[in-house]
Each structure stands twice: as C-alpha cells, then as structure tokens.
N, C-alpha and C. Protein backbone atom coordinates (compact mmCIF):
# COMPACT_ATOMS: atom_id res chain seq x y z
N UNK A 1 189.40 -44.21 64.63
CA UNK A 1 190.16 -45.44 64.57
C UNK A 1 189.65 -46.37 65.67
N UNK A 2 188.95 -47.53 65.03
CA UNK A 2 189.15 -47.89 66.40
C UNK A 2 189.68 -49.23 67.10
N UNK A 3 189.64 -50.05 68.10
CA UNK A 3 190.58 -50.63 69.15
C UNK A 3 190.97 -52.18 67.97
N UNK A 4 191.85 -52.59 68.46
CA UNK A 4 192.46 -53.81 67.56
C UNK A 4 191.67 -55.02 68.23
N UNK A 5 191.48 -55.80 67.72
CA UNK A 5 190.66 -57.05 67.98
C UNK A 5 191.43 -57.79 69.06
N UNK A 6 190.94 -58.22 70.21
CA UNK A 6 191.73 -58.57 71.52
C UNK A 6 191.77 -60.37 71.44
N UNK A 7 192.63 -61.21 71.87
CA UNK A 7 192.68 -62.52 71.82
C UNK A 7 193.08 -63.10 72.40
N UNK A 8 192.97 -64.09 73.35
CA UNK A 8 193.70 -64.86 74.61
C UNK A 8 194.41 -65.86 74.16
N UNK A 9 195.56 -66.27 74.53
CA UNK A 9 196.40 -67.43 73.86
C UNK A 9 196.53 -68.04 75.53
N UNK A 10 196.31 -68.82 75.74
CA UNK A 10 196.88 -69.36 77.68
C UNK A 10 198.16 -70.44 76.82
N UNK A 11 199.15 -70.23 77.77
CA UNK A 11 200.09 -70.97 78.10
C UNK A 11 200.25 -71.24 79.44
N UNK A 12 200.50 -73.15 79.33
CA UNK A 12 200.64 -73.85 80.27
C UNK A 12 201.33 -75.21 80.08
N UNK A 13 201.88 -75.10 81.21
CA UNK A 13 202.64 -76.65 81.12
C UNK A 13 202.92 -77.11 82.79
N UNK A 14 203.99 -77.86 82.83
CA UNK A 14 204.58 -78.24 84.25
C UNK A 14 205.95 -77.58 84.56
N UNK A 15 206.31 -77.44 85.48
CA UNK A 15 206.97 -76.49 86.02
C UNK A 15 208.62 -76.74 85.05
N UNK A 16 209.25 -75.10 85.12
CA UNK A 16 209.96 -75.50 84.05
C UNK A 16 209.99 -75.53 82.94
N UNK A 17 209.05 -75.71 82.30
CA UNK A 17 208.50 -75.78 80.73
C UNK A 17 208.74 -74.96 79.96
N UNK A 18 209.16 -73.80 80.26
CA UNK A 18 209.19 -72.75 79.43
C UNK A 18 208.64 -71.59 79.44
N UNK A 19 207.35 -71.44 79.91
CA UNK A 19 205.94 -70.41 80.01
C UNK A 19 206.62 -69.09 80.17
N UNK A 20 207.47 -68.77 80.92
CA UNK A 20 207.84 -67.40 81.43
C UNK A 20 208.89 -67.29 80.02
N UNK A 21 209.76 -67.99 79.79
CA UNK A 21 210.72 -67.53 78.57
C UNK A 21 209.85 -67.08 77.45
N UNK A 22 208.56 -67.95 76.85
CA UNK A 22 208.34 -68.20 75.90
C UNK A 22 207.59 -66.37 75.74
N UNK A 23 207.12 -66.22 77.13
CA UNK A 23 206.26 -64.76 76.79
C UNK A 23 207.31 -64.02 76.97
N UNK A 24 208.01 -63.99 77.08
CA UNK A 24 209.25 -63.13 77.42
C UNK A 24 210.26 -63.07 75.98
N UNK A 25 209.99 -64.29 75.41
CA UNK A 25 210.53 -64.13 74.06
C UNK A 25 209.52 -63.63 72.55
N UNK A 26 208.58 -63.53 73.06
CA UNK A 26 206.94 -63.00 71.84
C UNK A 26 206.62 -62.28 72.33
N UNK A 27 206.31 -61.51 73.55
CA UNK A 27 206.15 -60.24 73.85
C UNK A 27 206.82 -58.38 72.93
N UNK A 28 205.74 -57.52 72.60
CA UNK A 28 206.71 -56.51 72.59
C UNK A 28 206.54 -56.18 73.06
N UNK A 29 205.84 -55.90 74.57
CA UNK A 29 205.81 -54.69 75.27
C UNK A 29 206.91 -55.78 76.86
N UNK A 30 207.16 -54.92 77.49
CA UNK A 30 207.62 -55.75 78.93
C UNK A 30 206.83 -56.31 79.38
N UNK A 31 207.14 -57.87 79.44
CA UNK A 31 206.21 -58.68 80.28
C UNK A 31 205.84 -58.62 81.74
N UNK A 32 204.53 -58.68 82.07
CA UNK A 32 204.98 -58.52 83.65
C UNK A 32 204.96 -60.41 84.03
N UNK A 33 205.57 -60.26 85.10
CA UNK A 33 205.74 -61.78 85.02
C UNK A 33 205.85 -62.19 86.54
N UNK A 34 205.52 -63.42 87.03
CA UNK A 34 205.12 -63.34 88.55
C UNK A 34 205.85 -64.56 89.29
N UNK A 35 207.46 -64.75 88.99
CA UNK A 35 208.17 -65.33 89.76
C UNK A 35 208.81 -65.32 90.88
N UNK A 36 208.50 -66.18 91.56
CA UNK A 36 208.95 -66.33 93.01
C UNK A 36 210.02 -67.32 93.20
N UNK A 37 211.02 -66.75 94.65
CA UNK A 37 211.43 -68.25 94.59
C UNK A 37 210.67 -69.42 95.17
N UNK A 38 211.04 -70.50 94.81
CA UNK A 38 209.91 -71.58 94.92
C UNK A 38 210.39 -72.09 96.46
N UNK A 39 209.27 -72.49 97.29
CA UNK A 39 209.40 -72.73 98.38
C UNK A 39 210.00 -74.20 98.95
N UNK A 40 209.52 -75.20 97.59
CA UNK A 40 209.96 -76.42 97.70
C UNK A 40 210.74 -76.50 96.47
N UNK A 41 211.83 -78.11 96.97
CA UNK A 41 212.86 -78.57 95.92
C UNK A 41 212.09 -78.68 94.13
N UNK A 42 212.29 -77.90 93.32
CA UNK A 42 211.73 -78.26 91.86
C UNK A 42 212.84 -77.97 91.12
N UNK A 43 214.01 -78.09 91.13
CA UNK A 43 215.00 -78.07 90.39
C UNK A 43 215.31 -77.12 89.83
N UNK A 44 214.77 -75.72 90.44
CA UNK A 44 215.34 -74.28 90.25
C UNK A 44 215.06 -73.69 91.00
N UNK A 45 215.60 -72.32 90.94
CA UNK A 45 215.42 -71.64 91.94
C UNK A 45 213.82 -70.58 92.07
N UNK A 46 213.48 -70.36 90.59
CA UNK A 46 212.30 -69.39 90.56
C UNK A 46 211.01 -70.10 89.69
N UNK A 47 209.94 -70.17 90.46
CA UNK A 47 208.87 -70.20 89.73
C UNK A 47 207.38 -69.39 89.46
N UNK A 48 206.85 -69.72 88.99
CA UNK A 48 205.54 -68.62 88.64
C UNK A 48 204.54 -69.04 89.31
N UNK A 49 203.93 -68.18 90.13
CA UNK A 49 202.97 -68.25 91.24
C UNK A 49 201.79 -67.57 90.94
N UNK A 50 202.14 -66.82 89.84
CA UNK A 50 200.69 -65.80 89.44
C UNK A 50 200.28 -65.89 87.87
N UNK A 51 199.99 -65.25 87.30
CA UNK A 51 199.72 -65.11 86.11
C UNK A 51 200.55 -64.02 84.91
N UNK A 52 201.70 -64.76 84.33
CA UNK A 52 202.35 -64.08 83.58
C UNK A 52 201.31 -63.77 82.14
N UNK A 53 201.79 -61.91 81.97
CA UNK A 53 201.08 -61.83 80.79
C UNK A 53 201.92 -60.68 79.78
N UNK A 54 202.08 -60.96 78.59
CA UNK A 54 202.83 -60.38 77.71
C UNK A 54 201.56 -60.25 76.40
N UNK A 55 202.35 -59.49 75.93
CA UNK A 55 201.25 -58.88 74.44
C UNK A 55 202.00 -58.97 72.94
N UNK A 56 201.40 -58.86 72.23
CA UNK A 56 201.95 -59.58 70.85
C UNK A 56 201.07 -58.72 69.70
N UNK A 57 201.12 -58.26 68.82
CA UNK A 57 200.36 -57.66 67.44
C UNK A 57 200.30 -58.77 66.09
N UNK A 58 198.95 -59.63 65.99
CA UNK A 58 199.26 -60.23 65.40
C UNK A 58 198.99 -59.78 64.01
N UNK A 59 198.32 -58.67 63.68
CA UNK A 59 198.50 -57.81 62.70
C UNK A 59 198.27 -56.38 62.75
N UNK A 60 197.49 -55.41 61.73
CA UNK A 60 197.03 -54.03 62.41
C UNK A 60 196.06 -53.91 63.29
N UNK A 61 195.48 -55.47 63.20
CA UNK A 61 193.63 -55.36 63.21
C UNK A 61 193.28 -56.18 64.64
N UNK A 62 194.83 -56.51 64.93
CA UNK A 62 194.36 -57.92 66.33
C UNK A 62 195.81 -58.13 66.77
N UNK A 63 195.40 -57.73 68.03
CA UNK A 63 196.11 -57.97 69.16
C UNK A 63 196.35 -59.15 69.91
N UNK A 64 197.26 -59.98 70.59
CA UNK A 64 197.17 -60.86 71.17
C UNK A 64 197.42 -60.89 72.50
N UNK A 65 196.96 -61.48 73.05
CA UNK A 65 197.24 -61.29 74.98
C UNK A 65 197.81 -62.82 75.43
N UNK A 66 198.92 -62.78 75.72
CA UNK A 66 199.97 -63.96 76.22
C UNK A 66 200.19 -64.40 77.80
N UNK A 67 199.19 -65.18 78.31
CA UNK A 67 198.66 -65.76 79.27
C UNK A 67 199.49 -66.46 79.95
N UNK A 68 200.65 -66.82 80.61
CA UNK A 68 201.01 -67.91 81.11
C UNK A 68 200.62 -68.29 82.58
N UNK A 69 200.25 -69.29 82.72
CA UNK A 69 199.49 -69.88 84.18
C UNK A 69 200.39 -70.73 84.93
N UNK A 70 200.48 -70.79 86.03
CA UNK A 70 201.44 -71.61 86.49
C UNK A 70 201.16 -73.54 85.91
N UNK A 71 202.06 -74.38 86.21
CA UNK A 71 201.70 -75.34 85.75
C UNK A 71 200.62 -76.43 86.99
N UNK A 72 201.18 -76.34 88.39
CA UNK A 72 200.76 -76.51 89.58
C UNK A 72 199.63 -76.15 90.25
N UNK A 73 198.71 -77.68 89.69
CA UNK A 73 197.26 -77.83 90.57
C UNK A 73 196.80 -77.22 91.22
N UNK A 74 197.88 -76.77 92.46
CA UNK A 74 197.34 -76.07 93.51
C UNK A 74 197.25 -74.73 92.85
N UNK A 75 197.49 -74.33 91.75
CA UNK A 75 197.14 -73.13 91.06
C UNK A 75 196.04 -72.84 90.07
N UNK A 76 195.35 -73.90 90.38
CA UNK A 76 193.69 -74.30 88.89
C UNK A 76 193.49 -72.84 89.53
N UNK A 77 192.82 -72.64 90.23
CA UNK A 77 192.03 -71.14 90.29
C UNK A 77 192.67 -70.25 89.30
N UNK A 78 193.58 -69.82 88.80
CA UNK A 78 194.30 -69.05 87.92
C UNK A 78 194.05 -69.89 86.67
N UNK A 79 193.77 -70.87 86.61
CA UNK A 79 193.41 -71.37 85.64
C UNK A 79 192.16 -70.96 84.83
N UNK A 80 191.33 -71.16 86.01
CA UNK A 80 189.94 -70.58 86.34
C UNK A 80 189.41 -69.08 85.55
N UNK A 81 190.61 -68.59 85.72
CA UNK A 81 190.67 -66.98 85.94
C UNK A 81 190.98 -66.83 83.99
N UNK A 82 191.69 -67.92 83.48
CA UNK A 82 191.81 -66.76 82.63
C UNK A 82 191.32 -67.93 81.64
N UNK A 83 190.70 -69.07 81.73
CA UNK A 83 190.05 -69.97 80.72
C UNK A 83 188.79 -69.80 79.86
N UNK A 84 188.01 -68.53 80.12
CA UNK A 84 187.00 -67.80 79.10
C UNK A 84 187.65 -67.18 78.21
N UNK A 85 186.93 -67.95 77.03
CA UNK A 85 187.17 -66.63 76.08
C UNK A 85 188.46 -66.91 75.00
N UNK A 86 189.26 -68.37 75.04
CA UNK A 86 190.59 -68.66 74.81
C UNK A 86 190.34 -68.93 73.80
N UNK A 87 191.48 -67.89 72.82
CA UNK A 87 191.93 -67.81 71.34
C UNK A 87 192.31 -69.16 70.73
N UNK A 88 193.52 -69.59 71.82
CA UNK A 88 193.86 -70.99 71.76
C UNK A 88 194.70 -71.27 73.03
N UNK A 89 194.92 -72.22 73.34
CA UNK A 89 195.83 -73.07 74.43
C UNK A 89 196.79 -73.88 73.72
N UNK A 90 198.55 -73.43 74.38
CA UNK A 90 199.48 -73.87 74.12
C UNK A 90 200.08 -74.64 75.33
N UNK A 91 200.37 -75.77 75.14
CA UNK A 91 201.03 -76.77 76.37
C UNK A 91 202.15 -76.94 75.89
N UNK A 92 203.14 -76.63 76.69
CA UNK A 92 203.86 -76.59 76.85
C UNK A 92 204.77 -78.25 77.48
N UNK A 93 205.59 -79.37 76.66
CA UNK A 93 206.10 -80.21 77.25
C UNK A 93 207.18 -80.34 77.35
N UNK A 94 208.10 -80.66 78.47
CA UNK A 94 209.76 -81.07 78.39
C UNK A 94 209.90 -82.64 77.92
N UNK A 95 210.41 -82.29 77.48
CA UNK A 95 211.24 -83.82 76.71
C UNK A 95 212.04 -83.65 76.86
N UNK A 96 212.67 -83.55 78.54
CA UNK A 96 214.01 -84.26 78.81
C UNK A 96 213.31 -85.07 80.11
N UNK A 97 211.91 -85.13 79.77
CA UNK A 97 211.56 -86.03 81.29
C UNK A 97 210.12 -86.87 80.77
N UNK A 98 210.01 -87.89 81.72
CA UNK A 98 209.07 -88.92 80.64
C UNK A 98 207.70 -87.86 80.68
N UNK A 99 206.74 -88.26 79.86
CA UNK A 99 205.17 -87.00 80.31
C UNK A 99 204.44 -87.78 81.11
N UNK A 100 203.89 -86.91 81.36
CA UNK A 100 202.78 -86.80 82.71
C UNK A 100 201.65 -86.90 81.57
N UNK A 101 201.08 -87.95 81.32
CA UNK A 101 199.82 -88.00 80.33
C UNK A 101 198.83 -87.40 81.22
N UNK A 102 198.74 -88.17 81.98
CA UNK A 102 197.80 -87.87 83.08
C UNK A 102 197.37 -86.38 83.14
N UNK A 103 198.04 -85.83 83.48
CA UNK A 103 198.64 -83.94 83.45
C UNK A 103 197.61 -83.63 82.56
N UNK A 104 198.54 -84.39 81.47
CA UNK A 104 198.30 -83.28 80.20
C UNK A 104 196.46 -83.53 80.13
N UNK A 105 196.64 -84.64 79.86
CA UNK A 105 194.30 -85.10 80.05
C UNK A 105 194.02 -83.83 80.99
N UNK A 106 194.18 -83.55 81.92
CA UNK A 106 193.38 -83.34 82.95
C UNK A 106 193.25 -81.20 82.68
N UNK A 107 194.51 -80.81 82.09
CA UNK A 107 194.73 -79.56 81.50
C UNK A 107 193.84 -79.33 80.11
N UNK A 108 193.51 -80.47 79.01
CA UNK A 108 192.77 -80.42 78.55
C UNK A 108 191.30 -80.18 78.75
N UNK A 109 191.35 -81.38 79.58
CA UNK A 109 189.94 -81.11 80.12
C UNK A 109 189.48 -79.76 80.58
N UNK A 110 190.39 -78.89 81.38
CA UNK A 110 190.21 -77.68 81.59
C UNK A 110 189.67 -76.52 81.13
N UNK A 111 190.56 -76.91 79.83
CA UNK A 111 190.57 -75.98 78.63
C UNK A 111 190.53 -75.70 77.69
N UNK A 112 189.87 -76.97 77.12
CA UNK A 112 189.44 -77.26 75.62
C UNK A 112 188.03 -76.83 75.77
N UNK A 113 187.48 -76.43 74.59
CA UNK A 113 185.85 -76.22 75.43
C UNK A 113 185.80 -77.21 73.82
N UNK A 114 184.83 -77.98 74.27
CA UNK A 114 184.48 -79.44 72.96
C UNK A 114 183.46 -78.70 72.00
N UNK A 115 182.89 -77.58 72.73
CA UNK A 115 181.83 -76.91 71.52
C UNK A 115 182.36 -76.00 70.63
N UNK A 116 183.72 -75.55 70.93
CA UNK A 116 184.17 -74.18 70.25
C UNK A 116 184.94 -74.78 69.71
N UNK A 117 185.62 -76.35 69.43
CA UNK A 117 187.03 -76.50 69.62
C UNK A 117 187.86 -75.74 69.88
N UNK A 118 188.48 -75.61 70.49
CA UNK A 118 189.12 -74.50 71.26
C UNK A 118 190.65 -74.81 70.43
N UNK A 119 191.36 -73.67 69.60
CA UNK A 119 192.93 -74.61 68.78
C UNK A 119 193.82 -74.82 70.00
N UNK A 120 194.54 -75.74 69.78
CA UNK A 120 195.57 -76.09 70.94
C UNK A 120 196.93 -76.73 70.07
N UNK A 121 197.80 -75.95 70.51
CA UNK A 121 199.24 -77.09 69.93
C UNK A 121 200.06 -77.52 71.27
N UNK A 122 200.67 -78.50 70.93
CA UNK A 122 201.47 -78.81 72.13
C UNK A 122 203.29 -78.32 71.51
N UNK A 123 203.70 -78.47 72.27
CA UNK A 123 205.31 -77.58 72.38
C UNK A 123 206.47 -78.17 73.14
N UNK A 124 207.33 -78.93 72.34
CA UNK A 124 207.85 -79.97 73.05
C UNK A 124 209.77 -78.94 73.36
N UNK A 125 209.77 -78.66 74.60
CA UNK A 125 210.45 -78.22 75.15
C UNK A 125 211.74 -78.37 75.35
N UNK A 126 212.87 -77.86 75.87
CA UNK A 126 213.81 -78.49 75.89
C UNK A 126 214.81 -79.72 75.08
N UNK A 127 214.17 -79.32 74.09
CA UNK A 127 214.50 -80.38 72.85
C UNK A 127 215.49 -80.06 71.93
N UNK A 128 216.28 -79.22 72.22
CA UNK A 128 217.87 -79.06 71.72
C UNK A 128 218.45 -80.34 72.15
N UNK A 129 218.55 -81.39 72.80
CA UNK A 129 219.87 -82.35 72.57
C UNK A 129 219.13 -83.64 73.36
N UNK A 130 217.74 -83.59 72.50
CA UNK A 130 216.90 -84.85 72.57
C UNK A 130 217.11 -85.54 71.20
N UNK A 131 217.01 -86.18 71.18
CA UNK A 131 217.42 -87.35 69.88
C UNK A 131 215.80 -87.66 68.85
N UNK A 132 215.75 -87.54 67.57
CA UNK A 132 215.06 -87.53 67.08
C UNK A 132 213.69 -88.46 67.63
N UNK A 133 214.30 -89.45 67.47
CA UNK A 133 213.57 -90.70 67.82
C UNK A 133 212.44 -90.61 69.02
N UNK A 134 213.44 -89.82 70.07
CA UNK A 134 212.83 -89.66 70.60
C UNK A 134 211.65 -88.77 71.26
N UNK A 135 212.20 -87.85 70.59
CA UNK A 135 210.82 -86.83 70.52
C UNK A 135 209.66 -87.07 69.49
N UNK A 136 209.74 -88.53 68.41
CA UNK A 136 208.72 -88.91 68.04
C UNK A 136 208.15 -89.51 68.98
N UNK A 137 208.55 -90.46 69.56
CA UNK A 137 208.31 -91.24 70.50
C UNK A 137 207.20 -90.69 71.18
N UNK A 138 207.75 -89.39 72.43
CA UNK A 138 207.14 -88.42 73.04
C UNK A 138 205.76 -88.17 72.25
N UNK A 139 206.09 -87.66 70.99
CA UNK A 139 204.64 -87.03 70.05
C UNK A 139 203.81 -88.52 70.05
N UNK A 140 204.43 -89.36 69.70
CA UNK A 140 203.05 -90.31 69.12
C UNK A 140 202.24 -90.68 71.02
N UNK A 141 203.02 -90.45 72.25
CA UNK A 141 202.46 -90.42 73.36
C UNK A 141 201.09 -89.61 73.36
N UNK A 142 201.54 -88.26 73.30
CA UNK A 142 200.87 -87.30 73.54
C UNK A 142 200.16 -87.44 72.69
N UNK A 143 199.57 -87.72 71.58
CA UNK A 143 198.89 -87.73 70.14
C UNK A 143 197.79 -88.53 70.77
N UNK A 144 198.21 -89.74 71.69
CA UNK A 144 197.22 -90.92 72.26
C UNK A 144 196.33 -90.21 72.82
N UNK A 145 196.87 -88.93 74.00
CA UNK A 145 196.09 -88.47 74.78
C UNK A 145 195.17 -87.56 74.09
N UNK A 146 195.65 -86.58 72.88
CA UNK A 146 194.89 -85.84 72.32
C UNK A 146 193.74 -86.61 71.56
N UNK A 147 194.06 -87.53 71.28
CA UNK A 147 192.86 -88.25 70.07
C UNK A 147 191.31 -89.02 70.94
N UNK A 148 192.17 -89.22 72.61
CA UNK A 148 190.99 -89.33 73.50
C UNK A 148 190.58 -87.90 73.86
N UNK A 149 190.38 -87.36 73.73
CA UNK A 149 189.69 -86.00 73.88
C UNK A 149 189.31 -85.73 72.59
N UNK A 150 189.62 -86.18 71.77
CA UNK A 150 189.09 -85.81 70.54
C UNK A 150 189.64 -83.96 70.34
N UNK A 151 190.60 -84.22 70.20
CA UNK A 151 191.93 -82.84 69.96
C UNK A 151 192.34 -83.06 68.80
N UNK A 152 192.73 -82.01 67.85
CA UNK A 152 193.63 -82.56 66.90
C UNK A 152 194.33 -80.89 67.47
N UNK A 153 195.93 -81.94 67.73
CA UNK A 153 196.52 -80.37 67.95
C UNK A 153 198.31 -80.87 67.31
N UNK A 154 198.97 -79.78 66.29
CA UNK A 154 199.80 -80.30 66.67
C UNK A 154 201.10 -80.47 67.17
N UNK A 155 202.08 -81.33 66.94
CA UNK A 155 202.91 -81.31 68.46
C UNK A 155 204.30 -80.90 67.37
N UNK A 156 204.84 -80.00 68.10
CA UNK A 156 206.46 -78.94 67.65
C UNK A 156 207.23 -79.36 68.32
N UNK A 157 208.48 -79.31 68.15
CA UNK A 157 209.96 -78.66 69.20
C UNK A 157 210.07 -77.70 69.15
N UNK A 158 210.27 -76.97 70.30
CA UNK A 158 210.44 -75.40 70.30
C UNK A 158 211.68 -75.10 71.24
N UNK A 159 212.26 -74.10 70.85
CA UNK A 159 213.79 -73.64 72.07
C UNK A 159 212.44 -72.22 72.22
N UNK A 160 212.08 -72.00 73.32
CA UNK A 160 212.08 -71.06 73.82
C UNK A 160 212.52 -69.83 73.91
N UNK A 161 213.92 -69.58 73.88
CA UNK A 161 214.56 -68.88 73.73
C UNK A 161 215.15 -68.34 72.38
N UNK A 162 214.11 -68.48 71.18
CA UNK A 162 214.81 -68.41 70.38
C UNK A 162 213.05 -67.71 69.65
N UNK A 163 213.51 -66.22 68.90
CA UNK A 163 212.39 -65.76 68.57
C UNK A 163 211.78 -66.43 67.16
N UNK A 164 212.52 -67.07 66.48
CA UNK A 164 212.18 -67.84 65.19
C UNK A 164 211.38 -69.02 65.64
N UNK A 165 212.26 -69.72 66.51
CA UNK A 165 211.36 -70.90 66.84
C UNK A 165 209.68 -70.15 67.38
N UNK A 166 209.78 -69.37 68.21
CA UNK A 166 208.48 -69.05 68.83
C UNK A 166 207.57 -68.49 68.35
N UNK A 167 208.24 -67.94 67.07
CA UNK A 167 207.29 -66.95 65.76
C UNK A 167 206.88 -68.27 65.23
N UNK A 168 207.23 -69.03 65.41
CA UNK A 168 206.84 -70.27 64.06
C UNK A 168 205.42 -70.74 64.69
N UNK A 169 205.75 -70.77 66.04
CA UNK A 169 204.40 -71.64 66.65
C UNK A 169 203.10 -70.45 66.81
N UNK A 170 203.36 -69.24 66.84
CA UNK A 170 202.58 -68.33 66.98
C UNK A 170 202.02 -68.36 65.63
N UNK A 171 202.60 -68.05 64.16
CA UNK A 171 202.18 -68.19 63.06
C UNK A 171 201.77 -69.26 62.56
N UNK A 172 201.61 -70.55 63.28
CA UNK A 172 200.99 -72.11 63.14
C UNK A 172 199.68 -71.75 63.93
N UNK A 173 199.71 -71.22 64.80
CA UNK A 173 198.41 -70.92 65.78
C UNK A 173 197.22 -70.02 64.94
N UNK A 174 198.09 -68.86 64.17
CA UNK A 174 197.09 -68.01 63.41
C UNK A 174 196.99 -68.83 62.44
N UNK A 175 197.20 -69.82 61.59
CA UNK A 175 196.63 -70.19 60.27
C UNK A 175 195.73 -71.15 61.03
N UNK A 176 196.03 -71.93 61.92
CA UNK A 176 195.00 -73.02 62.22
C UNK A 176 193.70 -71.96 62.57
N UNK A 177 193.72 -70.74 62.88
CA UNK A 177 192.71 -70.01 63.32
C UNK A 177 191.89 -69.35 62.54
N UNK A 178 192.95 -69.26 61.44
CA UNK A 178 192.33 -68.61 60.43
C UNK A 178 191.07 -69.45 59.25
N UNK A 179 191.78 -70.82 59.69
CA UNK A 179 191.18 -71.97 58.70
C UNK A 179 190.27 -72.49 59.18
N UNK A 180 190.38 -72.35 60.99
CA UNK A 180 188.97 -72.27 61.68
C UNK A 180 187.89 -71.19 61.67
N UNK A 181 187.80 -70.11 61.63
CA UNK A 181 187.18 -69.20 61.03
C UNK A 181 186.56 -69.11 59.59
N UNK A 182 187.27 -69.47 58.73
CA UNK A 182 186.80 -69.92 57.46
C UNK A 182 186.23 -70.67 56.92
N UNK A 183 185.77 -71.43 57.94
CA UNK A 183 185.62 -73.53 57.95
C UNK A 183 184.15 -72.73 58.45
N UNK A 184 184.07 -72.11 59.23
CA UNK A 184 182.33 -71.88 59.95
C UNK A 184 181.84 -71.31 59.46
C-alpha cells in the first residue's frame, strides 16, 4: 500500500481572521496550534506566533496538510517556511473592518507563484451580521486587487466555526484543482 498523496493548503490572513478556528474546524486529527497571549493591544487575548498545522483526507489517495501562518509581517519568515510547494493559498478576510488592500497585494505577492498559478480563494470572515451589500462591496474591493496580480480567485463568506461552511470552501479548492490539473 502505499503513502497518500501529500498537499499544502497555507492559510493566512490578519490577526483575528479566523486561521486557528478554521484548522481547528477541518482538521481530523488534533491540531497542534501555536497561540500565545499577545503581547500588545489586538483586541484579544490570544494570538498565533508559530505555525498552526492540522490535517484533512481529501480522499483515499490524498492527504491534505492545513498550514496556518500568522498574519503579522514581523512573521514573513514563517511565511518563508512553508510557501514551497503550495496546493493552494486561502486568505482569510474580516468584514467587520475596512481591508487592508495593501496587505492583501503584498501576501499575494508572497505566495502566488505566477508560473504555477498557484489556486487561491479569499474567505470573507466574520460575516454573520454583515449586510449583504456589503460584503459585495468588500468582494468587488478585493477582486480590484486580485485582477492586478492577475489572480482569479474566488471570494466566499465563511463562519469558521461551522464545519459545512468550511467543507464548502475546502471542496471549492479541490474542484478548482482538479480543473487545474485537467486543463494541463
């Protein structure tokens, strides 16, 4: 018998975002997960300082490995660390706060590789008791930034906490992957 096909998914966003729930909610095995309390004011008490990683079976034949990176610059080296080799990249956004375009460009840049297209969806967060409108709003933002990078990725509401919502974006990730594979 042998080993199941291995696959990197990185999750990332800005602090808050979700990253630790989301592997914590798609994981089957126990996540290990690398929260601290945070040293400065960020509007909670715990954040991720290391590299959360959880695992996933996305069928008999392939395995998935669930990456989350902190969202905080001063943490690119971890970025660094696990940006070879990526299945796909999920960003993670709150929409209960305006975006950081800026951010998001500069995370792309990171981690898109322009020769592989690398799949990427974005994941609009916290969006239980955001108002329609406005999480279009949000998407046609972010859409600006993806189309200058020449991204086509695309943009969800997701509760985190909720294994349907998070199966949905995981099973949006494998068909776009699958249709990329098939396309070459």
């Amino acid at each position: 018998m042998s080993l199941p096909d291995y696959r990197k998914l990185v999750i990332i966003g800005d602090i808050g975002a979700g990253k630790t729930q989301l592997i914590q909610t798609l994981s089957e095995i126990s996540p290990v997960t690398t929260e601290a309390n945070s040293s400065i004011d960020i509007g909670k008490d715990l954040t991720t300082v290391g590299i959360d990683y959880g695992r996933i079976s996305l069928n008999e034949e392939t395995a998935l490995g669930l990456y989350g990176v902190p969202g905080q610059e001063r943490f690119s080296f971890l970025w660094d660390m696990v940006s070879e080799s990526v299945w796909g990249l999920m960003v993670l956004v709150k929409s209960t706060e305006p975006p950081r375009l800026d951010y998001l460009d500069r995370l792309l840049s990171h981690f898109i590789d322009a020769k592989e297209k690398t799949p990427c969806m974005v994941a609009l967060t916290h969006s239980e008791t955001v108002e329609h409108s406005e999480l279009k709003n949000l998407s046609a933002q972010i859409d600006l930034v993806l189309h200058e990078r020449d991204v086509s990725a695309p943009t969800l509401p997701i509760d985190c906490r909720s294994e349907q919502s998070a199966m949905l974006l995981l099973h949006t990730f494998n068909a776009m992957n699958i249709h990329r594979t098939s396309a070459t």
